[in-house]
Structure formats: structure tokens, C-alpha cells
N, C-alpha and C. Protein backbone atom coordinates (compact mmCIF):
# COMPACT_ATOMS: atom_id res chain seq x y z
N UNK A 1 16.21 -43.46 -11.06
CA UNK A 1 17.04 -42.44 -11.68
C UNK A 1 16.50 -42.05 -13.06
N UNK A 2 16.15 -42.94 -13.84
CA UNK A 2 15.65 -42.66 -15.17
C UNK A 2 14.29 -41.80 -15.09
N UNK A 3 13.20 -42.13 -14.26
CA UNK A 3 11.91 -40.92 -14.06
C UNK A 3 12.68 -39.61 -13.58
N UNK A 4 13.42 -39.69 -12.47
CA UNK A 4 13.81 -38.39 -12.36
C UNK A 4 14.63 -38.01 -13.45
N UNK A 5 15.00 -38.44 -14.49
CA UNK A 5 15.82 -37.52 -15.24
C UNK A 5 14.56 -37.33 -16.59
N UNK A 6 13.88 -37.96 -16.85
CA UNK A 6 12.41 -37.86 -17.83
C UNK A 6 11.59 -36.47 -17.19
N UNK A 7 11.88 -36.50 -16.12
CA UNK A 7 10.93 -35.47 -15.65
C UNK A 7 11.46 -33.90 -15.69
N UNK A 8 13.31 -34.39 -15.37
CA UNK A 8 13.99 -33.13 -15.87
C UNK A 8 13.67 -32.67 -17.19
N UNK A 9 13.63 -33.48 -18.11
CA UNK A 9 13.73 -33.11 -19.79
C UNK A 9 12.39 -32.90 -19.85
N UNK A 10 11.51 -33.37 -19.29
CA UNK A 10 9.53 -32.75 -19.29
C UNK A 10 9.79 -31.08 -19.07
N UNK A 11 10.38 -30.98 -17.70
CA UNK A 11 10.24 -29.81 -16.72
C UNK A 11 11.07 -28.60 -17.53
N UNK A 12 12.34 -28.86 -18.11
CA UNK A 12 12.83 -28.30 -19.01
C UNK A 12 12.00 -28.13 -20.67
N UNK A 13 11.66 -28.90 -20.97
CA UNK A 13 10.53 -29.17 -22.51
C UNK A 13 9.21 -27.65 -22.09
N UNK A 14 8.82 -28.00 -21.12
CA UNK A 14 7.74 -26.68 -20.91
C UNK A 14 8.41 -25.40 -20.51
N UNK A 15 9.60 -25.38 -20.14
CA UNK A 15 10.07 -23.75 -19.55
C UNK A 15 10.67 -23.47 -21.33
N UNK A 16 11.42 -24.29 -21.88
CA UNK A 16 11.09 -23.83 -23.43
C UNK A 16 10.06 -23.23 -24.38
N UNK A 17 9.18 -24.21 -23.63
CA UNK A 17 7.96 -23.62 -24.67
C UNK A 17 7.56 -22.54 -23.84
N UNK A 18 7.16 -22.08 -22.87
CA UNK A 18 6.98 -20.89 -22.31
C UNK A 18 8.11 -19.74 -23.08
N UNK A 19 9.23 -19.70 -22.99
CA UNK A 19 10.03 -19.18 -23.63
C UNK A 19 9.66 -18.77 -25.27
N UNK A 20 9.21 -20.10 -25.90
CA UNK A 20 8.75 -19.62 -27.27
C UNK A 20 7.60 -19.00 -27.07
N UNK A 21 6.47 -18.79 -26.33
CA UNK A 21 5.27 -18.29 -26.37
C UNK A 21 5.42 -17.22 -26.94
N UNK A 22 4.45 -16.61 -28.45
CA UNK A 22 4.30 -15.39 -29.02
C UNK A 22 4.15 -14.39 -27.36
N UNK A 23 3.00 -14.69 -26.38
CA UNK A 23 2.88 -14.02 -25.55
C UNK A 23 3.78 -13.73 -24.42
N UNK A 24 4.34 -12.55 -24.31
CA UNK A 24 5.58 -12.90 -23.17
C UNK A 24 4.75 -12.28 -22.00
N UNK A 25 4.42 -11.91 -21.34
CA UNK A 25 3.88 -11.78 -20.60
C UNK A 25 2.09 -11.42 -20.12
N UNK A 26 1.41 -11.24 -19.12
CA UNK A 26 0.00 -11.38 -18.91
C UNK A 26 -0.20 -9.90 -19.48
N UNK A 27 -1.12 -9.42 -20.32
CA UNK A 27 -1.37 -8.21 -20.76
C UNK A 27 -1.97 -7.51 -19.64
N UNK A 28 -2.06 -6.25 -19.18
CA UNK A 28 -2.35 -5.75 -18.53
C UNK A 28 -3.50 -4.74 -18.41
N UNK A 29 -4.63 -4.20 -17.30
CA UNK A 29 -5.92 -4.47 -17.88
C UNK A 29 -5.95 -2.91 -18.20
N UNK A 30 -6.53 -2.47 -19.02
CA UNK A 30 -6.28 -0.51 -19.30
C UNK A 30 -7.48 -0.28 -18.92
N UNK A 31 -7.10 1.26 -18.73
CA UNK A 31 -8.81 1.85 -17.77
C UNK A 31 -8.57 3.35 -18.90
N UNK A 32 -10.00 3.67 -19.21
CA UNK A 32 -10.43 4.53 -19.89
C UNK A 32 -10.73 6.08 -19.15
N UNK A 33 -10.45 6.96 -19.96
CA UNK A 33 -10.58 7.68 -20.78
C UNK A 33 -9.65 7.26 -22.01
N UNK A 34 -9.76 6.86 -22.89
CA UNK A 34 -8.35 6.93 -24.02
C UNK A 34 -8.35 7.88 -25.10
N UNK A 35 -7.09 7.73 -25.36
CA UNK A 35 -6.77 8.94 -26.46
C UNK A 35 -6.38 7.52 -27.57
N UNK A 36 -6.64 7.90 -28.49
CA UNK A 36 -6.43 7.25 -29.79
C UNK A 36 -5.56 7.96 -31.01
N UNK A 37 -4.31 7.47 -30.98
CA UNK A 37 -4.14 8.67 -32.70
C UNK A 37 -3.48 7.38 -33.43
N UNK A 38 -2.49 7.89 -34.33
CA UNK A 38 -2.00 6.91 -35.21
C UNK A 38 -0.24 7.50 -35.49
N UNK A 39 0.53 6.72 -35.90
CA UNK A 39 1.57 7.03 -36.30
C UNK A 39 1.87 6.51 -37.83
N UNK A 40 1.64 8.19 -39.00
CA UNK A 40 1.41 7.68 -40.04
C UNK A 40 0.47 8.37 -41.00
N UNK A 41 -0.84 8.42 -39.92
CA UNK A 41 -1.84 8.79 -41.00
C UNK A 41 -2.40 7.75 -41.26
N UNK A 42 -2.89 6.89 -41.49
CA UNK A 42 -3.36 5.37 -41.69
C UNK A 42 -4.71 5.23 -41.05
N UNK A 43 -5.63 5.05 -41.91
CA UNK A 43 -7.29 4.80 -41.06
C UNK A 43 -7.26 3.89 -40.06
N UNK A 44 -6.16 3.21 -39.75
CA UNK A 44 -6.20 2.47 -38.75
C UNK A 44 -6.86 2.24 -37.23
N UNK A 45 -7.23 3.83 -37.25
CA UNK A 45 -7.47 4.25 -35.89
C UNK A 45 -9.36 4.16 -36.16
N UNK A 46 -9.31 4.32 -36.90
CA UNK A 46 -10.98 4.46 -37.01
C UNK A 46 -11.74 2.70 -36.62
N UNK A 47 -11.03 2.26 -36.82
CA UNK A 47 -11.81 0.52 -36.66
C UNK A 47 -11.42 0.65 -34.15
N UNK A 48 -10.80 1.38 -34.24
CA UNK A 48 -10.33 1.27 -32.76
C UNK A 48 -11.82 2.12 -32.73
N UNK A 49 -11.98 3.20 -33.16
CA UNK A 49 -13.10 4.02 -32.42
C UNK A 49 -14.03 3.77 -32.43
N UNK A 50 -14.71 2.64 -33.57
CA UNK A 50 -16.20 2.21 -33.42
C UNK A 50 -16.03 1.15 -32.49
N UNK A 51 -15.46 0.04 -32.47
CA UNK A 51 -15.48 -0.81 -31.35
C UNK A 51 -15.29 0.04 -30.03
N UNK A 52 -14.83 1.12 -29.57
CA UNK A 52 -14.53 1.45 -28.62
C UNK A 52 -16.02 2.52 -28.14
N UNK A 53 -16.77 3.09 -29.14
CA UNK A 53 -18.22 3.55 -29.02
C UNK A 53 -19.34 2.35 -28.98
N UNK A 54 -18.61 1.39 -29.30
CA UNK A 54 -19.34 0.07 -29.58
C UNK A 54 -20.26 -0.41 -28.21
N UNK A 55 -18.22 -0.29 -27.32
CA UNK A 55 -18.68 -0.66 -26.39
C UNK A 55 -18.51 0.25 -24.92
N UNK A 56 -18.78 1.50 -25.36
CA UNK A 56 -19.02 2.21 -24.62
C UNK A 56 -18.35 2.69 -23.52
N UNK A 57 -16.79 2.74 -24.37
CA UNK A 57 -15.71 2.86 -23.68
C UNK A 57 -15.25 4.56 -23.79
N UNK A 58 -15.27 5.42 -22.61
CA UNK A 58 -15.14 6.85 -23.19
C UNK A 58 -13.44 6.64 -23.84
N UNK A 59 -13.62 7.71 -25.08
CA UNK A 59 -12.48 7.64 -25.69
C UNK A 59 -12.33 9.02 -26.53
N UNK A 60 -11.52 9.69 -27.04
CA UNK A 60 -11.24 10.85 -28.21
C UNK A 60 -10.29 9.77 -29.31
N UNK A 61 -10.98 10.56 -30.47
CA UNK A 61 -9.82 10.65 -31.30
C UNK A 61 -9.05 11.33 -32.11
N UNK A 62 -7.58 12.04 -31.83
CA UNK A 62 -7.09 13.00 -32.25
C UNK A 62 -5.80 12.69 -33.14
N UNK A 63 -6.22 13.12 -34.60
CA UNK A 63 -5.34 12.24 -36.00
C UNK A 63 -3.66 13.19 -35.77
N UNK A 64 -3.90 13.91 -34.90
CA UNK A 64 -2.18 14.85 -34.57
C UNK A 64 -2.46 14.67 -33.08
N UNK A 65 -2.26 13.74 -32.20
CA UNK A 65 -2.45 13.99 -31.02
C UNK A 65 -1.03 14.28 -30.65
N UNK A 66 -0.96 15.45 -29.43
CA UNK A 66 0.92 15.97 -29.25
C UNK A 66 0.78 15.12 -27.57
N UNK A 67 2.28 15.63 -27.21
CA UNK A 67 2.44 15.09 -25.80
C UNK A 67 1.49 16.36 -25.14
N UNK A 68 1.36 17.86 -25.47
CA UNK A 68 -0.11 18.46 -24.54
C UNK A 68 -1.07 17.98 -24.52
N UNK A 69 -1.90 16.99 -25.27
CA UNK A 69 -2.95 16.86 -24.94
C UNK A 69 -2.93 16.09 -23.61
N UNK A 70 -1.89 15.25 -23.44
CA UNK A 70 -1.70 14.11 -22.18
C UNK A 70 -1.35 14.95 -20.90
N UNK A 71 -1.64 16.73 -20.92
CA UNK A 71 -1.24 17.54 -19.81
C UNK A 71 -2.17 17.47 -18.65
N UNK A 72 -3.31 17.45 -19.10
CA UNK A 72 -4.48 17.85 -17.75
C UNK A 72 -4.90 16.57 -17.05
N UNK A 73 -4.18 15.35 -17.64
CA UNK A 73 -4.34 14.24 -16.71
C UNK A 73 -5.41 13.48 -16.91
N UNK A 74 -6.27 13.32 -17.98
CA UNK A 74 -7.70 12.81 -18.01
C UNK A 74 -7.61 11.73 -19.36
N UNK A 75 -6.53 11.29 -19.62
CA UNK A 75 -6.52 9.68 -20.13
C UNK A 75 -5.45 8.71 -19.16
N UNK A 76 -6.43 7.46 -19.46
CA UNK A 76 -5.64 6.37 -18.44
C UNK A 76 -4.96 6.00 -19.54
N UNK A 77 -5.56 5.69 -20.96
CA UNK A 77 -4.94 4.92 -21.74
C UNK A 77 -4.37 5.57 -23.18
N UNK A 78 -3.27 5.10 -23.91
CA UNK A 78 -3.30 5.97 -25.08
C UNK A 78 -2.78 4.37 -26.15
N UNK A 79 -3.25 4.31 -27.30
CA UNK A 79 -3.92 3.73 -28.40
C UNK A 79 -2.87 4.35 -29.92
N UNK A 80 -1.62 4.20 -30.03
CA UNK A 80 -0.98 4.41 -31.00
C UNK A 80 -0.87 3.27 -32.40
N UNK A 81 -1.56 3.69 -33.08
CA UNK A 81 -1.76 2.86 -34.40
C UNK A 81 -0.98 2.90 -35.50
N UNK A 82 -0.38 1.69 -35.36
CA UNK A 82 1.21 2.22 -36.54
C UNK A 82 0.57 1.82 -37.80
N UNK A 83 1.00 2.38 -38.57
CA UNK A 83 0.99 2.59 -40.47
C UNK A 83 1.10 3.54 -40.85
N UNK A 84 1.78 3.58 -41.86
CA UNK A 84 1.93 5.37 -42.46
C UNK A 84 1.44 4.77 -44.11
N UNK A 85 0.04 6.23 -44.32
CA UNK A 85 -0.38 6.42 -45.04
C UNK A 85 0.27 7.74 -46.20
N UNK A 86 0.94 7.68 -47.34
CA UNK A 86 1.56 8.52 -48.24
C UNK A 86 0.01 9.59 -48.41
N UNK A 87 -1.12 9.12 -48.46
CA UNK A 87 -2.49 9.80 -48.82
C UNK A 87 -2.51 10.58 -47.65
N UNK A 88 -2.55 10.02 -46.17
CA UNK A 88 -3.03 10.71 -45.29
C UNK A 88 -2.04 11.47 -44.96
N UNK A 89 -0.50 11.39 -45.14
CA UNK A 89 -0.02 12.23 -44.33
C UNK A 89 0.13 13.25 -45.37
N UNK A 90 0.11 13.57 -46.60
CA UNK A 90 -0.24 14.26 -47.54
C UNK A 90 -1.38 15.24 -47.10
N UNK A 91 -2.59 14.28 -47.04
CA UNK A 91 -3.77 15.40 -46.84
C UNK A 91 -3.30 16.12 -45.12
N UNK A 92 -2.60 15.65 -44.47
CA UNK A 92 -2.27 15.91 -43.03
C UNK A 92 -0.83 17.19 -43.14
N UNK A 93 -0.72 17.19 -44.48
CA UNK A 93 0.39 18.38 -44.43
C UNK A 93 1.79 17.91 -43.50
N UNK A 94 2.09 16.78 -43.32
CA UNK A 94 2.80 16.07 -42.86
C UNK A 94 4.02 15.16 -43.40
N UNK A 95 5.57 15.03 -42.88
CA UNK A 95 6.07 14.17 -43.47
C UNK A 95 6.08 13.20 -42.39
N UNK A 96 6.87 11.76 -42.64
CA UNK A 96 7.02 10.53 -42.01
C UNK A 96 7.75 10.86 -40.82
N UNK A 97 8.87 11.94 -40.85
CA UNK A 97 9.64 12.42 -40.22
C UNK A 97 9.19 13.04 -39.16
N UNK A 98 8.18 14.00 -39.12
CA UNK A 98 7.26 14.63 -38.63
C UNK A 98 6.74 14.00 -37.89
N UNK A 99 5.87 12.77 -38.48
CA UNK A 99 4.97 12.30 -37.42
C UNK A 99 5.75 11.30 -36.61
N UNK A 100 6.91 10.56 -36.81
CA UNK A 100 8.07 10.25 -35.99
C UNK A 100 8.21 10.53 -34.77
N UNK A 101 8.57 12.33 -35.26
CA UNK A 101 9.18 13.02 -33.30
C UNK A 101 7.64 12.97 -32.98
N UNK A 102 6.53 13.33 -33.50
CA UNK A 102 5.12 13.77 -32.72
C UNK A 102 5.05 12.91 -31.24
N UNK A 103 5.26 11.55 -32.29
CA UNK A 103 4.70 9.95 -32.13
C UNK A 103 5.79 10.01 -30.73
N UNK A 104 6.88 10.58 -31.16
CA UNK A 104 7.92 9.74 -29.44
C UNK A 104 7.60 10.66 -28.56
N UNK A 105 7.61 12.15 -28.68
CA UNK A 105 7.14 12.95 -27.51
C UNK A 105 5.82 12.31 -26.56
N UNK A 106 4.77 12.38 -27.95
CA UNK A 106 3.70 11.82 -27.03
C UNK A 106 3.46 10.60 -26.14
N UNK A 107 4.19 9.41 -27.10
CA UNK A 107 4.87 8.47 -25.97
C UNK A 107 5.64 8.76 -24.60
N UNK A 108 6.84 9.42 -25.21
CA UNK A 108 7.00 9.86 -24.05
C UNK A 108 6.31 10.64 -22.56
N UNK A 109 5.51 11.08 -23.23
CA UNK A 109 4.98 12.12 -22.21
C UNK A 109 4.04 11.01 -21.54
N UNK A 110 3.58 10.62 -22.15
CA UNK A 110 2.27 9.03 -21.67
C UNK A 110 3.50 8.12 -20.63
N UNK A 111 4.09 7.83 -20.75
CA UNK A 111 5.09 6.75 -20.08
C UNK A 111 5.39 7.28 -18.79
N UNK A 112 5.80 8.55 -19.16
CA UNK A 112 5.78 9.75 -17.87
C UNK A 112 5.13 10.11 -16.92
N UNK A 113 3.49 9.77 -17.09
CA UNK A 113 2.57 10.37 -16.88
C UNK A 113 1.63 9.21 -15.99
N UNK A 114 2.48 8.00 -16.51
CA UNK A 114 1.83 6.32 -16.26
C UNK A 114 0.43 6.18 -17.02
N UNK A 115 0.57 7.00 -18.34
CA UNK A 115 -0.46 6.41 -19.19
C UNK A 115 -0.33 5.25 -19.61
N UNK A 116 -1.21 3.92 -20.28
CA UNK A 116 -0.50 2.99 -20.44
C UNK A 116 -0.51 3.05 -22.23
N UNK A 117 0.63 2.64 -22.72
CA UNK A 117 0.91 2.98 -24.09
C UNK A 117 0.61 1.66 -24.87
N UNK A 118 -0.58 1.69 -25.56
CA UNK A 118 -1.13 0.29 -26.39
C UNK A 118 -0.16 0.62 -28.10
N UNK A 119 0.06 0.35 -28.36
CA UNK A 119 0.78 -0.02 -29.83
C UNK A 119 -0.03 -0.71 -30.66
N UNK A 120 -0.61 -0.37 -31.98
CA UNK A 120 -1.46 -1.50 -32.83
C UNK A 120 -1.24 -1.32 -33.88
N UNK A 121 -1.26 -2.82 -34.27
CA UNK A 121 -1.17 -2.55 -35.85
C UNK A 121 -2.55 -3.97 -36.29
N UNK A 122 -3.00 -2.94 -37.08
CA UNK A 122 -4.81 -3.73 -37.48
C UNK A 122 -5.05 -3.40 -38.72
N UNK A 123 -4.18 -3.25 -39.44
CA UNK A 123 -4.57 -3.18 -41.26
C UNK A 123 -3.47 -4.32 -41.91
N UNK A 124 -2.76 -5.30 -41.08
CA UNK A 124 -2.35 -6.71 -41.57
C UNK A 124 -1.00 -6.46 -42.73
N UNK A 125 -0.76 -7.10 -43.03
CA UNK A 125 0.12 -7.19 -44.08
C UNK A 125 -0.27 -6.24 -45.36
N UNK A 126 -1.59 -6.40 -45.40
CA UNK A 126 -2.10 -5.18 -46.44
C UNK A 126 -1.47 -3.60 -46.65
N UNK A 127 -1.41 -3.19 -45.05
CA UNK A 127 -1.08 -1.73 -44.95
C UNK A 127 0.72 -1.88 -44.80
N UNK A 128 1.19 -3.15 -45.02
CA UNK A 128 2.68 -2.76 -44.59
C UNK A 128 3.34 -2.86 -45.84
N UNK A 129 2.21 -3.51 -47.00
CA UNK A 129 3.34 -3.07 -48.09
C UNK A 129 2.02 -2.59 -49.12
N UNK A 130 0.95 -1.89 -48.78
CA UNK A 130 0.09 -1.11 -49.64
C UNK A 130 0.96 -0.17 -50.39
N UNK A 131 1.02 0.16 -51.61
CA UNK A 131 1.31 1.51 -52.16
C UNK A 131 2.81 1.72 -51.83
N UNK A 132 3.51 0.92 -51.65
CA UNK A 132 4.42 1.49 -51.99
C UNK A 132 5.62 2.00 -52.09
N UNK A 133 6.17 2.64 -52.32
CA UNK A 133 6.85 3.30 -53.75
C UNK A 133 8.15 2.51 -53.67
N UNK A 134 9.13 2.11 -54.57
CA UNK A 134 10.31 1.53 -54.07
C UNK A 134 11.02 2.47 -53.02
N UNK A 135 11.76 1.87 -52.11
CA UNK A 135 12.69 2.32 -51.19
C UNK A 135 11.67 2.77 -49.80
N UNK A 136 10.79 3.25 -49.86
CA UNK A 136 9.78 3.93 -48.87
C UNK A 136 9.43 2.78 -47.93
N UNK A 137 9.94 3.08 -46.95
CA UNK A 137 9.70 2.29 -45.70
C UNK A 137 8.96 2.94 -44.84
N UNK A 138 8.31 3.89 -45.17
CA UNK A 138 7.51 4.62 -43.85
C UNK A 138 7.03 3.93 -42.64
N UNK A 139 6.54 3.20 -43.07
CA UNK A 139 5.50 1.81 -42.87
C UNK A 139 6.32 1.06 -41.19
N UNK A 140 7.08 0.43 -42.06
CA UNK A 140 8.26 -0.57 -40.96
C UNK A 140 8.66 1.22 -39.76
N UNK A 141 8.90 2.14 -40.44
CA UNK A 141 9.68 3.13 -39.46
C UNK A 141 8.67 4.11 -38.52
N UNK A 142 7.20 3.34 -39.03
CA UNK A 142 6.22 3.47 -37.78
C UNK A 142 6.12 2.58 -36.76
N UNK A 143 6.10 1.44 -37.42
CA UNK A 143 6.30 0.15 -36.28
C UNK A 143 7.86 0.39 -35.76
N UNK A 144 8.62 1.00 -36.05
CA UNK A 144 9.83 0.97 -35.58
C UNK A 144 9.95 2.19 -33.98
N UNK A 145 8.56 3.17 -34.48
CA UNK A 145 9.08 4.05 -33.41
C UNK A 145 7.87 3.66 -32.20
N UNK A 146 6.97 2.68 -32.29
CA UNK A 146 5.71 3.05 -31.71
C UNK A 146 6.49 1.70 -30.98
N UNK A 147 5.93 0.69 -31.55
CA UNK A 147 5.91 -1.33 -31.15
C UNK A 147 6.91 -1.36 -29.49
N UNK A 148 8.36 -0.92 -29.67
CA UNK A 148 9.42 -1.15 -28.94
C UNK A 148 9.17 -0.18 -27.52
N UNK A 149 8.36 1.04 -27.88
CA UNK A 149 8.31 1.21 -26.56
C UNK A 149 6.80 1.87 -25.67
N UNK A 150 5.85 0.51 -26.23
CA UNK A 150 4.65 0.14 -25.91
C UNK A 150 4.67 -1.02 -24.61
N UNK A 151 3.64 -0.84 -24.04
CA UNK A 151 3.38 -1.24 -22.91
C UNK A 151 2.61 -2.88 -23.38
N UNK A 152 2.12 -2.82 -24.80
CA UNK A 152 1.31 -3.89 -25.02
C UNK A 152 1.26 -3.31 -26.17
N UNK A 153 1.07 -4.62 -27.12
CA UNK A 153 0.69 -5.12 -28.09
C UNK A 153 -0.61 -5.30 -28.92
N UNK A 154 -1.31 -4.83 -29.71
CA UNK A 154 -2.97 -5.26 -30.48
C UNK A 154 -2.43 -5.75 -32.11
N UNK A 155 -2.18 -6.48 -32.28
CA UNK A 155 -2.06 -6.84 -33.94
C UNK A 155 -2.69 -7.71 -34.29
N UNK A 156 -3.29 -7.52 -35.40
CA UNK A 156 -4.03 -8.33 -36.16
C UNK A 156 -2.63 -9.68 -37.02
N UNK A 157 -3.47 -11.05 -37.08
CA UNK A 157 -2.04 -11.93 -37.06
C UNK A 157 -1.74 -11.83 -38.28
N UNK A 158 -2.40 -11.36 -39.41
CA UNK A 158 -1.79 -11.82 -40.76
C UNK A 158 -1.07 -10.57 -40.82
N UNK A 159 -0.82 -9.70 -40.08
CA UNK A 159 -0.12 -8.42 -40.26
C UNK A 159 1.49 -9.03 -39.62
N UNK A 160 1.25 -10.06 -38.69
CA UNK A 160 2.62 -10.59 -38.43
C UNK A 160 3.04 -12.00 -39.03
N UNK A 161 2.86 -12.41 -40.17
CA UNK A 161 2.96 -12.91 -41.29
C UNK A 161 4.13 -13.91 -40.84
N UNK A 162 5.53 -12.72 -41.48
CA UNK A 162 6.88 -12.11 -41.09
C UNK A 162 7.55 -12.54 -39.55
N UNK A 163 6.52 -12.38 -38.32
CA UNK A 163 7.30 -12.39 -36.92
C UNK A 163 7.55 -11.31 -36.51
N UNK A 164 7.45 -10.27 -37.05
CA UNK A 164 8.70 -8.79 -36.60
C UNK A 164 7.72 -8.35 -35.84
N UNK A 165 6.54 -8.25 -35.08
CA UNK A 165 5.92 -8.14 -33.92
C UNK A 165 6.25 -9.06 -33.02
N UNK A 166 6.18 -10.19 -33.44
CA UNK A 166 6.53 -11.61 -32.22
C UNK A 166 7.84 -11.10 -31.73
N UNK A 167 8.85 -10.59 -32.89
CA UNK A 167 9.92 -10.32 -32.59
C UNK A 167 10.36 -9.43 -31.18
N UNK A 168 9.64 -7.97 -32.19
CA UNK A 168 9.52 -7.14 -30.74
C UNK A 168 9.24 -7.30 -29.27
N UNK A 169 7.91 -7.91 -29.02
CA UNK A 169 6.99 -8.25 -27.95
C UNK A 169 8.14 -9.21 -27.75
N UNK A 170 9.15 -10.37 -27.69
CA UNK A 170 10.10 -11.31 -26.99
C UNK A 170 11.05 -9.94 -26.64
N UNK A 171 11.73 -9.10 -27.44
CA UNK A 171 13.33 -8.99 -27.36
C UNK A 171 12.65 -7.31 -25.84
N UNK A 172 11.37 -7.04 -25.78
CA UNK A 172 11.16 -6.10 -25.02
C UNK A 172 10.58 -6.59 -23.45
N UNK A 173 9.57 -7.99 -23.78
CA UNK A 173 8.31 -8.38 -22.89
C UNK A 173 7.69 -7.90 -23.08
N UNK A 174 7.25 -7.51 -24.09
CA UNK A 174 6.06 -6.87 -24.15
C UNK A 174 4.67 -7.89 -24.56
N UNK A 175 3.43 -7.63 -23.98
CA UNK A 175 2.61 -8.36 -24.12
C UNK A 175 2.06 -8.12 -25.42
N UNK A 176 1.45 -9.23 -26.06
CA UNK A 176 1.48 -9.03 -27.42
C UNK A 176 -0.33 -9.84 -27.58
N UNK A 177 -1.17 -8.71 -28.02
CA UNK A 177 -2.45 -9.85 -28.27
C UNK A 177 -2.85 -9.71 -29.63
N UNK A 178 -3.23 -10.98 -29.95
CA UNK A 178 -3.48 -11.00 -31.35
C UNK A 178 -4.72 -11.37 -32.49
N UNK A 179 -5.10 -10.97 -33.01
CA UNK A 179 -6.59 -11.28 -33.50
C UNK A 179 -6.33 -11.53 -34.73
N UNK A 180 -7.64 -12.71 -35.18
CA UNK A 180 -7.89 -12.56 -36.79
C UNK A 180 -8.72 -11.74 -37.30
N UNK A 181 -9.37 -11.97 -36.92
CA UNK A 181 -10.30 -11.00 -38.25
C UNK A 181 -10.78 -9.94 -37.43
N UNK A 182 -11.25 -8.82 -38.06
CA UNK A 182 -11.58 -7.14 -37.73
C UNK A 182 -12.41 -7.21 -36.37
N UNK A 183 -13.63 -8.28 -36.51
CA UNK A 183 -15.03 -8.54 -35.71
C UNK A 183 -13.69 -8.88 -34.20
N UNK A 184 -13.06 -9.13 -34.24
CA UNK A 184 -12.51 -9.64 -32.73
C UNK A 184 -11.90 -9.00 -32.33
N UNK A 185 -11.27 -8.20 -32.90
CA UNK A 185 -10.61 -6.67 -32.49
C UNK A 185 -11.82 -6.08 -30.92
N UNK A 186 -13.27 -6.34 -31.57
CA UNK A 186 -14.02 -5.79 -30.27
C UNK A 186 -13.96 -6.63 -29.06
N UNK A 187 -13.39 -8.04 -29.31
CA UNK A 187 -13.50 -8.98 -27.93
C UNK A 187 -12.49 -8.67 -27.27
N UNK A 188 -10.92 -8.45 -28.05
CA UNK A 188 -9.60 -7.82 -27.50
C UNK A 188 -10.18 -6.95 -26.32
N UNK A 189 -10.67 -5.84 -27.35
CA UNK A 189 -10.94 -4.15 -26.28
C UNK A 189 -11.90 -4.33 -25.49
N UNK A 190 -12.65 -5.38 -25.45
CA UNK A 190 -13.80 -5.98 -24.28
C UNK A 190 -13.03 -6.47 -23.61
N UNK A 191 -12.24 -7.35 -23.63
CA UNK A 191 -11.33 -7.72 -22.20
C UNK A 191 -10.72 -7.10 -21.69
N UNK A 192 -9.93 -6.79 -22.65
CA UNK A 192 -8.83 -5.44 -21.93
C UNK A 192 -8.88 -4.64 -21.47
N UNK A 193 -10.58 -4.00 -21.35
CA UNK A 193 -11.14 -2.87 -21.12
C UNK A 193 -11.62 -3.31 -19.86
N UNK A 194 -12.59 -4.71 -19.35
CA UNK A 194 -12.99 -4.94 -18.78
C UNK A 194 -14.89 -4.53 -19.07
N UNK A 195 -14.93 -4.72 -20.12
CA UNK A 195 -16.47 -4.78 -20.06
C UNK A 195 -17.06 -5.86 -20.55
């Protein structure tokens, strides 16, 4: 009686820790053409496009991409990069607000369409409280519109410091992958890509 009940509290001990796993589920494998933009304005997207020419993955990248571009059917994957830049959406003639609805249409239209919707955030803790200004949350209210209704997860880990990605990726399932440093960002999009 005592092994069988040791083995209950084992058998129970691992469906916990499965439960805590940052990763909630197996990420799923994306197939290219991709569209790349950002929600924000945030160079964020540019470290996606050299690894992704790197490795010779066809891809665009469009810094206003709308839900038309996702009309004629010729991306598998779409690549939304949360951070909002006060510089870029400035030089982008843009408010936060703005790139908000852009950001959910085009989601939307991708979800619609069975594009698969990657969510990233790869400028770390740096870009979530860079610059600024008191009260200005742009930042969090990019990760707020992109993260929750992404298909998967790319964050760099010191950007989830905090948890509020771990957070998301549990309270949705969403698969969540995570890198340290910039250089591994290309092993991510090598697997995921399948090359």
C-alpha cells in the first residue's frame, strides 16, 4: 500500500510540473512565404529579417502591413513583433492607437485565412521600458493586442524578466519559445522553419 501511494504522489509531482512548464504546448512547425511587420514601430522586425535571409527562408517585410496584404493567399506565416517605438511611430505618421486596430484586423484576417500568427517580442526588457515617458504604456498595449491572440510565442527571456509572457502563453496555450541571446533567435527560426 505505501509504494502504491509513493507512486501516486510521484505520478501527481510530474502532472504538476508539466502544468508549471513555461511551455504549454508542442510549438507548431510554420511554412513560408512570411509576412513580417511589427506592432509599434520598433526595429524589432529587422533582427527577424536577416536571420530569415540568413536562412533562406522566403519572406517580405512590410513596417504597415494591413489585413489586404493577407488577400491573394501567398503567406503561410505572419511574424507580429510587439514594441512600440515613440521614434518610429512618429517617423510612421502613426499613433499607438492606430497601429492597435492595424495590428487586430491583420490578425484577424491571418487567423481567418489559417495563416499561422507568430507573436515576438526580441528587444528584452530593454524595449519595454526604453524611453519612456511617465504614464505611456504603449509598449505593454502592444503585447497586449498581439501575445493573446497568437498562435505561438518567440521571446527573447530577459524580455520576460516579469512572467507576463509565461503568463499569457499558460492562461491561452499558447506555445511559447524562448531564447537568450540575439545569435539563437536564428536556431528558433531554423527549427521552426524546418531548415
Amino acid at each position: 500500500m505505501k509504494r502504491h501511494s509513493r507512486l501516486v504522489v510521484a505520478g501527481l509531482c510530474a502532472c504538476l510540473l508539466l502544468v508549471l512548464s513555461p511551455v504549454i504546448a508542442q510549438a507548431p512547425k510554420a511554412s513560408a512565404p512570411v509576412l513580417v511587420t511589427s506592432c509599434g514601430q520598433s526595429p524589432g522586425p529587422v533582427r527577424f529579417t536577416v536571420f530569415l535571409k540568413k536562412l533562406q527562408i522566403d519572406h517580405e517585410f512590410k513596417d504597415m502591413a494591413t489585413a489586404q496584404d493577407l488577400a491573394g493567399g501567398t503567406y503561410k506565416s505572419l511574424i507580429v513583433v510587439t514594441g512600440a517605438s515613440l521614434k518610429g511611430m512618429g517617423a510612421a505618421g502613426v499613433s499607438i492607437q492606430q497601429e492597435l486596430t492595424r495590428t487586430a484586423a491583420l490578425i484577424a484576417e491571418a487567423r481567418k485565412r489559417g495563416v499561422l500568427v507568430i507573436g515576438a517580442h526580441v528587444e528584452g526588457m530593454a524595449r519595454r521600458a526604453q524611453g519612456a515617458a511617465p504614464g505611456d504604456n504603449s509598449d505593454e498595449l502592444s503585447i497586449d493586442a498581439v501575445c493573446p491572440k497568437s498562435q505561438l510565442l518567440i521571446v527573447r527571456k530577459d524580455g520576460d524578466e516579469d512572467g507576463r509572457f509565461t503568463k499569457i502563453a499558460k492562461a491561452g496555450n499558447i506555445p511559447m519559445l524562448a531564447f537568450e541571446k540575439n545569435l539563437e533567435l536564428g536556431d528558433v527560426l531554423k527549427n521552426l522553419y524546418g531548415k
